[in-house]
Protein backbone atom coordinates (compact mmCIF):
# COMPACT_ATOMS: atom_id res chain seq x y z
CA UNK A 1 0.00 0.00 0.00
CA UNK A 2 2.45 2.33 1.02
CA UNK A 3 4.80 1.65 -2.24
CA UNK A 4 1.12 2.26 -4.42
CA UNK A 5 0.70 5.77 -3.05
CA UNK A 6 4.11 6.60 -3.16
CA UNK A 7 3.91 5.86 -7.27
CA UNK A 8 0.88 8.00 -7.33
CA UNK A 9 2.37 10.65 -5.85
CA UNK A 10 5.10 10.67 -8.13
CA UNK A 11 2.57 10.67 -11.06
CA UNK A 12 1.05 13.79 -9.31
CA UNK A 13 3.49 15.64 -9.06
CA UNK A 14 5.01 14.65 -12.46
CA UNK A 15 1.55 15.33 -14.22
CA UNK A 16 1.52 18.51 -12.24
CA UNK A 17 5.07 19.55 -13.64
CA UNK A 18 4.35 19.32 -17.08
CA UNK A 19 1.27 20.85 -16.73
CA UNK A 20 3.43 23.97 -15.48
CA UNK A 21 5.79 23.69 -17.86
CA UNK A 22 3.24 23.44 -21.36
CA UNK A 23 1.81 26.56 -19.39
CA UNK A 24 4.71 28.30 -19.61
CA UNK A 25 6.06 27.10 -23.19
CA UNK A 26 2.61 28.07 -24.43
CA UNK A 27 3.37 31.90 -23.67
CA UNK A 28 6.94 32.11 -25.05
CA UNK A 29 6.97 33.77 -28.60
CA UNK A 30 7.26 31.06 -31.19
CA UNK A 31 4.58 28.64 -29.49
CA UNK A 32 1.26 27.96 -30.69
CA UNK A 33 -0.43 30.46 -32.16
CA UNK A 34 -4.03 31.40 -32.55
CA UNK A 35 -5.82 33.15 -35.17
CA UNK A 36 -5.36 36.31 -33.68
CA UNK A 37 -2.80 38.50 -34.90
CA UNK A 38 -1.18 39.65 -32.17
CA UNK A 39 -0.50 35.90 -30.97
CA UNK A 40 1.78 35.79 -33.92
CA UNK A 41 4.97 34.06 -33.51
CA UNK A 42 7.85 35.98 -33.71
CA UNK A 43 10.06 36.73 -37.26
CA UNK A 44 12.38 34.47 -38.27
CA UNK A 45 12.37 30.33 -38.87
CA UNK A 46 8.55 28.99 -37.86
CA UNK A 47 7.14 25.53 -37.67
CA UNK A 48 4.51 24.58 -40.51
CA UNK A 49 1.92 24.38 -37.28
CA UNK A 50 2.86 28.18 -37.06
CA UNK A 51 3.08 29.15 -40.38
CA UNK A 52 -0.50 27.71 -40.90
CA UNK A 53 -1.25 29.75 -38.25
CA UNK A 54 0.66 32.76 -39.96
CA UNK A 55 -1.78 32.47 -43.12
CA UNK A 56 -5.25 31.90 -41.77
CA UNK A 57 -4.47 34.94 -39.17
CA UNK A 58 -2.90 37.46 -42.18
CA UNK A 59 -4.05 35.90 -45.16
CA UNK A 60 -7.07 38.50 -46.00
CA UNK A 61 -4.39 41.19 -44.50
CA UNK A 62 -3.11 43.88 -47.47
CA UNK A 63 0.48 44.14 -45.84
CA UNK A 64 1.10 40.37 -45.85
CA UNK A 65 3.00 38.59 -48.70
CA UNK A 66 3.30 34.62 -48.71
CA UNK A 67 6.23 34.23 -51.04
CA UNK A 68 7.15 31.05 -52.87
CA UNK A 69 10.61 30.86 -53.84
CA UNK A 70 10.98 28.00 -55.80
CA UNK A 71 11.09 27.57 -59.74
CA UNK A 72 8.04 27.65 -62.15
CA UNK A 73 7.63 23.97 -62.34
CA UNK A 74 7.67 23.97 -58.96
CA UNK A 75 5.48 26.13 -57.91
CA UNK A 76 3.38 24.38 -60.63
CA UNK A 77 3.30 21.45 -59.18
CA UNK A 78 1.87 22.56 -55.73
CA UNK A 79 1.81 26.03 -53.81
CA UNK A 80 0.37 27.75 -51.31
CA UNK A 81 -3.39 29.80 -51.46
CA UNK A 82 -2.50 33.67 -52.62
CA UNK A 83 1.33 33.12 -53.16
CA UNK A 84 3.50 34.59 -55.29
CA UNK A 85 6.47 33.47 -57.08
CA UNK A 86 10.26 35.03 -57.41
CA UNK A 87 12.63 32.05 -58.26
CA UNK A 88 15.70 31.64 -56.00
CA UNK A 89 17.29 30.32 -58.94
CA UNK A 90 16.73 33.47 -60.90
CA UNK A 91 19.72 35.21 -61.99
CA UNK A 92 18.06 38.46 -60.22
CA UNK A 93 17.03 36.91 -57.27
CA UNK A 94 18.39 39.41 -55.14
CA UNK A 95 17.71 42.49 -57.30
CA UNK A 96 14.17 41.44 -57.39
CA UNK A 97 13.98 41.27 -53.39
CA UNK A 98 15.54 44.76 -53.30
CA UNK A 99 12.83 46.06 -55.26
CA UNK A 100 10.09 44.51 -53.03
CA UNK A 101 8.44 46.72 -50.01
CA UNK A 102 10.23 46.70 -46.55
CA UNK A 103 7.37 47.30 -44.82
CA UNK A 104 5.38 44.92 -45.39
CA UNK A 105 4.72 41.46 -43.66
CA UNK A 106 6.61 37.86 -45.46
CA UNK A 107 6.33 34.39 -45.15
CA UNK A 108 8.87 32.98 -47.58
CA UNK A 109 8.99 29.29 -48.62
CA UNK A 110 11.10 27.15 -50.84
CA UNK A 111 10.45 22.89 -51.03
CA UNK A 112 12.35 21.84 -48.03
CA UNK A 113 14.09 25.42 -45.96
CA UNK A 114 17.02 25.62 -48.03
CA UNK A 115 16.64 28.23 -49.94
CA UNK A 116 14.74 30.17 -47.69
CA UNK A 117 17.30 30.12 -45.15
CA UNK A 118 19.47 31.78 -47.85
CA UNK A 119 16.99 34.31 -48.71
CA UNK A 120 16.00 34.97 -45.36
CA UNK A 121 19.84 36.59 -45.11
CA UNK A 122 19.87 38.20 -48.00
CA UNK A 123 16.21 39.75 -46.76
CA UNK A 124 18.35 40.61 -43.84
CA UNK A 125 20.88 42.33 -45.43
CA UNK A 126 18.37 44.42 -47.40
CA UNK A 127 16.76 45.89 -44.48
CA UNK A 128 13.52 44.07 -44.66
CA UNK A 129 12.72 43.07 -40.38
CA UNK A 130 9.25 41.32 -40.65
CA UNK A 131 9.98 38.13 -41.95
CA UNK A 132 8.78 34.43 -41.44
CA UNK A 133 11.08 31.64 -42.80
CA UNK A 134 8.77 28.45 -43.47
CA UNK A 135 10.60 25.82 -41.82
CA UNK A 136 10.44 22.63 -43.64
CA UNK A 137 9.29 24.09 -46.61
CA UNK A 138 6.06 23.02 -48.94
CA UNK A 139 7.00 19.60 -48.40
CA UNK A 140 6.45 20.17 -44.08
CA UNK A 141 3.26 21.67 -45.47
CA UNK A 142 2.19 18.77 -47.56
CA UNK A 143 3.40 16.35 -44.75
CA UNK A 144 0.75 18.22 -42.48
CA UNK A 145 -2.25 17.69 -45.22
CA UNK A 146 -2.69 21.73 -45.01
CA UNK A 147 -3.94 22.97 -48.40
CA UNK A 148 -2.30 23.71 -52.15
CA UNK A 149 -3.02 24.42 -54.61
CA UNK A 150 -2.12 23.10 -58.53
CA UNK A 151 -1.35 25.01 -61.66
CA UNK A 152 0.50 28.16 -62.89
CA UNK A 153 0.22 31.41 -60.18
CA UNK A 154 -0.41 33.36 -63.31
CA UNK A 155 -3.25 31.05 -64.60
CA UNK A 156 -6.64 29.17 -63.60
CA UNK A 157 -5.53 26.69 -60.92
CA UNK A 158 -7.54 24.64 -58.16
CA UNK A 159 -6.89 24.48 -54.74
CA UNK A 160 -7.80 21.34 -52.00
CA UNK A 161 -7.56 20.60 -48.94
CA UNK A 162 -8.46 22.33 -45.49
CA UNK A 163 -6.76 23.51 -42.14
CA UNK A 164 -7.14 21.35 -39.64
CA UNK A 165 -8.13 23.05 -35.96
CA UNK A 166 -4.77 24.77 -35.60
């Protein structure tokens, strides 16, 4: 008897402990997010979870820009709802960022982080401060069954696929 309520003790408290802990992960910037703006996760690398979060929250948002880095076949092939495309690749690549607005809100995305990582710097060195780097890429994204959508930006294309409860 005694060695029984000594084990359930121990689950107590240990229950109770990560209870308190969860609590306080849950308030630290780059946790969960809801869909309200100002539970955003802070700039820089982001889970898929939070990036979902990112979109739904900002997508209707005219200062937000979800911006697919990959190539044309790529993007093709699979993107994201209300993207739009500048490939890494590009012999401009970097002109093209400079040209883009510092002000406004980005959550950049290549297939797997690679190139955004780079292009996150570069965004860096331009001056541009609100940034989200997709980490994982599209193929996190896919992994997570969160929407795409199939066919040219530039052209009639169809979308599936829902959030889940995020």
């Amino acid at each position: 008897m005694k060695t029984q309520m000594k084990v359930l003790g121990i689950l107590f408290f240990s229950l109770l402990a990560a209870v308190a802990v969860t609590g306080c992960l849950a308030t630290q910037p780059g946790g969960d997010v809801s869909d309200a703006s100002s539970d955003l996760p802070a700039y820089g690398v982001i889970s898929t979870q939070q990036a979902a979060s990112v979109v739904v929250s900002l997508q209707d948002d005219p200062e937000f820009v979800l911006l697919d880095i990959r190539t044309a076949a790529e993007v093709e092939a699979g993107h994201l709802s209300g993207a739009v495309a500048l490939d890494f690749y590009s012999d401009s690549f970097r002109d093209d960022l400079a040209t883009l607005d510092r002000e406004l809100i980005y959550l950049i995305y290549c297939r797997t982080g690679n190139r955004t990582g780079q292009a996150y710097r570069i965004m860096e060195e331009l001056g541009f401060e609100r940034v989200y780097d997709m980490g994982g890429g599209i193929s996190q994204w896919l992994a997570a069954d969160y929407p795409v959508c199939l066919g040219s930006l530039n052209a009639e294309h169809t979308c599936s696929g829902e959030f889940p409860a995020i």
